[in-house]
Protein backbone atom coordinates (compact mmCIF):
# COMPACT_ATOMS: atom_id res chain seq x y z
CA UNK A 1 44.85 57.39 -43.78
CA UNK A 2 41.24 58.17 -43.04
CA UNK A 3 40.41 56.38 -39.20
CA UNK A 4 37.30 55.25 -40.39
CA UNK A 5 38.74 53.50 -43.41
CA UNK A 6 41.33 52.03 -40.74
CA UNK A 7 38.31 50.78 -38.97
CA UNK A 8 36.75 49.07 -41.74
CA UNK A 9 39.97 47.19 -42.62
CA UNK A 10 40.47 46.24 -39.15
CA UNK A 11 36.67 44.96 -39.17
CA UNK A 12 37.33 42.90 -42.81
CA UNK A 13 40.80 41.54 -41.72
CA UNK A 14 38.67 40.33 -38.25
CA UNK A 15 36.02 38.95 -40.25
CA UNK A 16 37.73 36.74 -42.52
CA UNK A 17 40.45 35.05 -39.45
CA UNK A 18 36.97 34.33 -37.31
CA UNK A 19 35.57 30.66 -38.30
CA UNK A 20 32.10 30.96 -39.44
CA UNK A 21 29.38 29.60 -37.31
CA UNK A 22 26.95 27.54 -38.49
CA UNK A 23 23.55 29.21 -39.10
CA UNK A 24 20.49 26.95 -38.64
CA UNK A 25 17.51 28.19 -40.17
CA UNK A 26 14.61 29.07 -37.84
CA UNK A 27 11.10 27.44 -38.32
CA UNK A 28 8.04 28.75 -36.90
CA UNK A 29 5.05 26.81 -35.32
CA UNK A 30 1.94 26.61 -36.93
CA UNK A 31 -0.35 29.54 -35.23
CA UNK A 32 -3.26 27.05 -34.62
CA UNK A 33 -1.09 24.24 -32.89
CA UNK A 34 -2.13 23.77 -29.50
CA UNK A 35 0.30 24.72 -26.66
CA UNK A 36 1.04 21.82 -24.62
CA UNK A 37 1.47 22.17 -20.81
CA UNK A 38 3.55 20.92 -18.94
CA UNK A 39 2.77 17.61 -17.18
CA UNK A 40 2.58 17.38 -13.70
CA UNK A 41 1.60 13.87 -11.66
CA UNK A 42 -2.04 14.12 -10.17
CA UNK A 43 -2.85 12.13 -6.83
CA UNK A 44 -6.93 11.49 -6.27
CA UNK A 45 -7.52 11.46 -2.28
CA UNK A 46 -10.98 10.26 -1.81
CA UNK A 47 -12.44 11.51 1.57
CA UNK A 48 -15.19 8.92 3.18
CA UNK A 49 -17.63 9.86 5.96
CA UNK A 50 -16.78 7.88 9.33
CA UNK A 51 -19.66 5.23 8.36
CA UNK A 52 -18.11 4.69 5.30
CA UNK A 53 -14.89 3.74 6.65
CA UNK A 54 -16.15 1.58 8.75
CA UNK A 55 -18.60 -0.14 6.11
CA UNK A 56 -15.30 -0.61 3.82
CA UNK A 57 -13.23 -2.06 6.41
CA UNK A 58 -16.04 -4.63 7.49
CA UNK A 59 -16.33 -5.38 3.98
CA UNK A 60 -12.52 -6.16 4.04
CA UNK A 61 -13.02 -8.15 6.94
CA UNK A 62 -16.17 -10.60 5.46
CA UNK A 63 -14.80 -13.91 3.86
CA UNK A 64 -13.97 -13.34 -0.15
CA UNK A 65 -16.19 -15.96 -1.92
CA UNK A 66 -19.46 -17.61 -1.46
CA UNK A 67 -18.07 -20.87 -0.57
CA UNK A 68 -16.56 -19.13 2.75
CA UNK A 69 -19.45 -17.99 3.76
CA UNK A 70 -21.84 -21.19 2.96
CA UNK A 71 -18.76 -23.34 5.13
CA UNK A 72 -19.08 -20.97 7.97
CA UNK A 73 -20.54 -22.52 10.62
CA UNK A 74 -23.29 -21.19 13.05
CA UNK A 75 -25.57 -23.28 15.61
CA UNK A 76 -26.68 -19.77 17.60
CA UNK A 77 -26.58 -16.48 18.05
CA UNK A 78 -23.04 -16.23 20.61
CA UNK A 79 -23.95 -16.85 23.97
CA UNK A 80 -23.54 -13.69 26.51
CA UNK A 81 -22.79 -11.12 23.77
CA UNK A 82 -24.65 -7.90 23.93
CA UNK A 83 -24.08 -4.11 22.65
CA UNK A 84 -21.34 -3.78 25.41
CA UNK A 85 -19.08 -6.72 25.33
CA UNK A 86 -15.85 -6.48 24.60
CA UNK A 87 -15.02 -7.09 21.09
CA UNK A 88 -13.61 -10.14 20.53
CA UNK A 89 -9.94 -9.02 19.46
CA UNK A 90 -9.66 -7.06 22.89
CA UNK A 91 -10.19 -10.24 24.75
CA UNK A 92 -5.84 -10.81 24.67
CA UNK A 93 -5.46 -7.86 26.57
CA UNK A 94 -7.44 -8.08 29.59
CA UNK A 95 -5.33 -10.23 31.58
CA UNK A 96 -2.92 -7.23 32.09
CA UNK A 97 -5.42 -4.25 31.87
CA UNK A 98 -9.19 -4.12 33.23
CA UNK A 99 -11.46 -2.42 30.19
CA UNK A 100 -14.49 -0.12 30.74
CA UNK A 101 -17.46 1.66 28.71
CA UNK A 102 -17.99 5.42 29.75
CA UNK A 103 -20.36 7.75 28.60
CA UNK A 104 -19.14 9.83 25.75
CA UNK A 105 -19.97 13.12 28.07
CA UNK A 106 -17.34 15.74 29.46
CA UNK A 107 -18.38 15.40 33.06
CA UNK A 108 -17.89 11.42 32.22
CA UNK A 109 -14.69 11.38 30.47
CA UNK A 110 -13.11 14.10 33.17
CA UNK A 111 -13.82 11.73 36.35
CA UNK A 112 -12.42 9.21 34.46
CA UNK A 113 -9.35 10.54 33.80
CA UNK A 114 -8.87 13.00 36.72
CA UNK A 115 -9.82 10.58 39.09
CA UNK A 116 -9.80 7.21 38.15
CA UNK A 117 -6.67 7.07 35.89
CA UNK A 118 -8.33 5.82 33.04
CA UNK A 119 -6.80 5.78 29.50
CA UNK A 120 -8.54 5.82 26.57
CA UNK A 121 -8.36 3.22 24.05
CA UNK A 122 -7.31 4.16 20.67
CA UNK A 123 -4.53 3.13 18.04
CA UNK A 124 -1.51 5.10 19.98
CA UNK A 125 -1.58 1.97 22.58
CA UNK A 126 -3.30 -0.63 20.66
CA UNK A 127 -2.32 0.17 16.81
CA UNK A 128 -2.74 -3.84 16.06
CA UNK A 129 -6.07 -4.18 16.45
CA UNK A 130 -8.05 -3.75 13.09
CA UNK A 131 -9.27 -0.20 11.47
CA UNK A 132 -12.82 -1.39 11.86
CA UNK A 133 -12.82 -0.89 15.97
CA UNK A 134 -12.17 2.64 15.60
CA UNK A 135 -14.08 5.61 14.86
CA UNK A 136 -13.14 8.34 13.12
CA UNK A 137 -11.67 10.19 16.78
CA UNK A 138 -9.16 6.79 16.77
CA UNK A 139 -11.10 5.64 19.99
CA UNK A 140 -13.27 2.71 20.08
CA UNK A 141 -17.36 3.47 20.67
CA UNK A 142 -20.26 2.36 20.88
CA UNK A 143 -23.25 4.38 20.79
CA UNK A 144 -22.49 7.14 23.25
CA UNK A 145 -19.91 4.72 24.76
CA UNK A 146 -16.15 4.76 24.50
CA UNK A 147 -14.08 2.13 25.64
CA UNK A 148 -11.34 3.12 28.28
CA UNK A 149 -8.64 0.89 30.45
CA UNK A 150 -6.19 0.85 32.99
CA UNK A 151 -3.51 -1.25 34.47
CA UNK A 152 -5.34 -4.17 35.85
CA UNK A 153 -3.19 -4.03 39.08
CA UNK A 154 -3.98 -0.32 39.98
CA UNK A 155 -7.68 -1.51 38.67
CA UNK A 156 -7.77 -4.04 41.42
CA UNK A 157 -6.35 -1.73 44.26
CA UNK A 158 -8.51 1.05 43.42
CA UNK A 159 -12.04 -1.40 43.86
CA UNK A 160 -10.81 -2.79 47.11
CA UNK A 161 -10.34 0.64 48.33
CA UNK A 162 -14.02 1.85 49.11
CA UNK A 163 -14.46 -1.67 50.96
CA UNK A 164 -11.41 -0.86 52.85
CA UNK A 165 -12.73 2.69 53.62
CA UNK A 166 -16.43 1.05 54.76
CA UNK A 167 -14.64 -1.78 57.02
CA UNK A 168 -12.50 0.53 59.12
CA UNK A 169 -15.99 3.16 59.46
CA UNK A 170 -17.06 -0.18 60.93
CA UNK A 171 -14.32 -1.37 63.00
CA UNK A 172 -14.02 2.86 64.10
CA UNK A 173 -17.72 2.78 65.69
CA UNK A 174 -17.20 -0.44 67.73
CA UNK A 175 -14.63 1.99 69.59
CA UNK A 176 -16.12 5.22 69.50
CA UNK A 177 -17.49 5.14 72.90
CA UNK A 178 -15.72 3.25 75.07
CA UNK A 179 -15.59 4.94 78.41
CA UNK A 180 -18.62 6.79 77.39
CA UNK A 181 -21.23 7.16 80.56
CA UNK A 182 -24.49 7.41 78.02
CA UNK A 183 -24.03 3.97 76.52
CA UNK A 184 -24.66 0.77 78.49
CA UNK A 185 -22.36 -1.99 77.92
CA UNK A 186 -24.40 -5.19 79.23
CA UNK A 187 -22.07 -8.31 80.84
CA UNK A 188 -23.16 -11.56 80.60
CA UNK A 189 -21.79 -14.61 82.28
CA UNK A 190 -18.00 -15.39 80.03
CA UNK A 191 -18.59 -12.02 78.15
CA UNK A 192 -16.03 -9.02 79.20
CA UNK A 193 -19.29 -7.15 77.30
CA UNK A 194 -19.59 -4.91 74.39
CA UNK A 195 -20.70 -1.07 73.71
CA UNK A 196 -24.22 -0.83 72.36
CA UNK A 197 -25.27 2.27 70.83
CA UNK A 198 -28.52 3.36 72.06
């Protein structure tokens, strides 16, 4: 037998024990129909300046109708407010920490720190206050101001030291020359006498 005629047998015999698939017939798109793409999710982030933030969250602040603000009641301007006071949601904290404006200059902001332990105000240590106290550095300002604080105790001990400093300068000259020959010490009648500096 011829090996090629063996081969097409073997091929027919195959062909007719293999189940027939099922062939779906294949339809082309239309040319002109638009190819869609696929859909992703877009987020809008809307960037305001520093002013605008703060406008907005004012805004937020303001009462929401008319009748709010015609029921809010005002005699006067408040009394002993200026560009510098506190604002009025720091006033809770300032029985445990003493609060201070410095100008917003290096030389400024390094004695501050460096030297006087101040801290400076912003949302790390005080993240309940409202957005509309702070800027757009998360500090709170005013002008060329920011506000800074410290722990009222240390506040308290570092004021009374430069009187301490001045009263013992005192105290140190009332002794400095005692047994002296240039300096008269006059004696009066009850007085053991004093050193007068001439």
């Amino acid at each position: 037998m011829n090996p090629f005629e063996k081969i097409e047998k073997e091929k027919k015999d195959f062909l007719k024990e293999a189940p027939k698939a099922e062939v779906k017939p294949v339809v082309s798109e239309p040319e002109n129909k638009p190819v869609q793409a696929e859909k992703k999710e877009m987020t809008n982030f809307v960037i305001h300046s520093e002013l605008d933030a703060l406008v907005m969250d004012r805004v937020k602040s303001q009462p929401k109708t008319l009748v709010e603000v015609d029921s809010e009641v005002v005699i006067s301007p408040k009394e002993g407010r200026h560009a510098l006071s506190l604002p009025d949601e720091i006033q809770p904290f300032t029985q445990k920490y003493a609060f201070t404006w410095i100008f917003k200059r290096k030389q400024a902001i390094d004695e501050a720190c460096d030297m006087y332990h101040y801290k400076f105000t912003n949302r790390t240590y005080f993240d309940m206050l409202p957005d509309h106290l702070f800027s757009a550095r998360g500090v709170i300002e005013r002008g060329d101001m920011i506000l800074m604080f410290r722990p009222k105790a240390m506040d308290e001990q570092m004021r009374k030291a430069p009187g301490l400093e001045s009263t013992e300068r005192i105290k140190s000259k009332y002794k400095a020359h005692e047994g002296d020959p240039n300096f008269y010490v006059p004696k009066s009648e009850g007085d053991e006498g004093r050193i007068v500096a001439v």
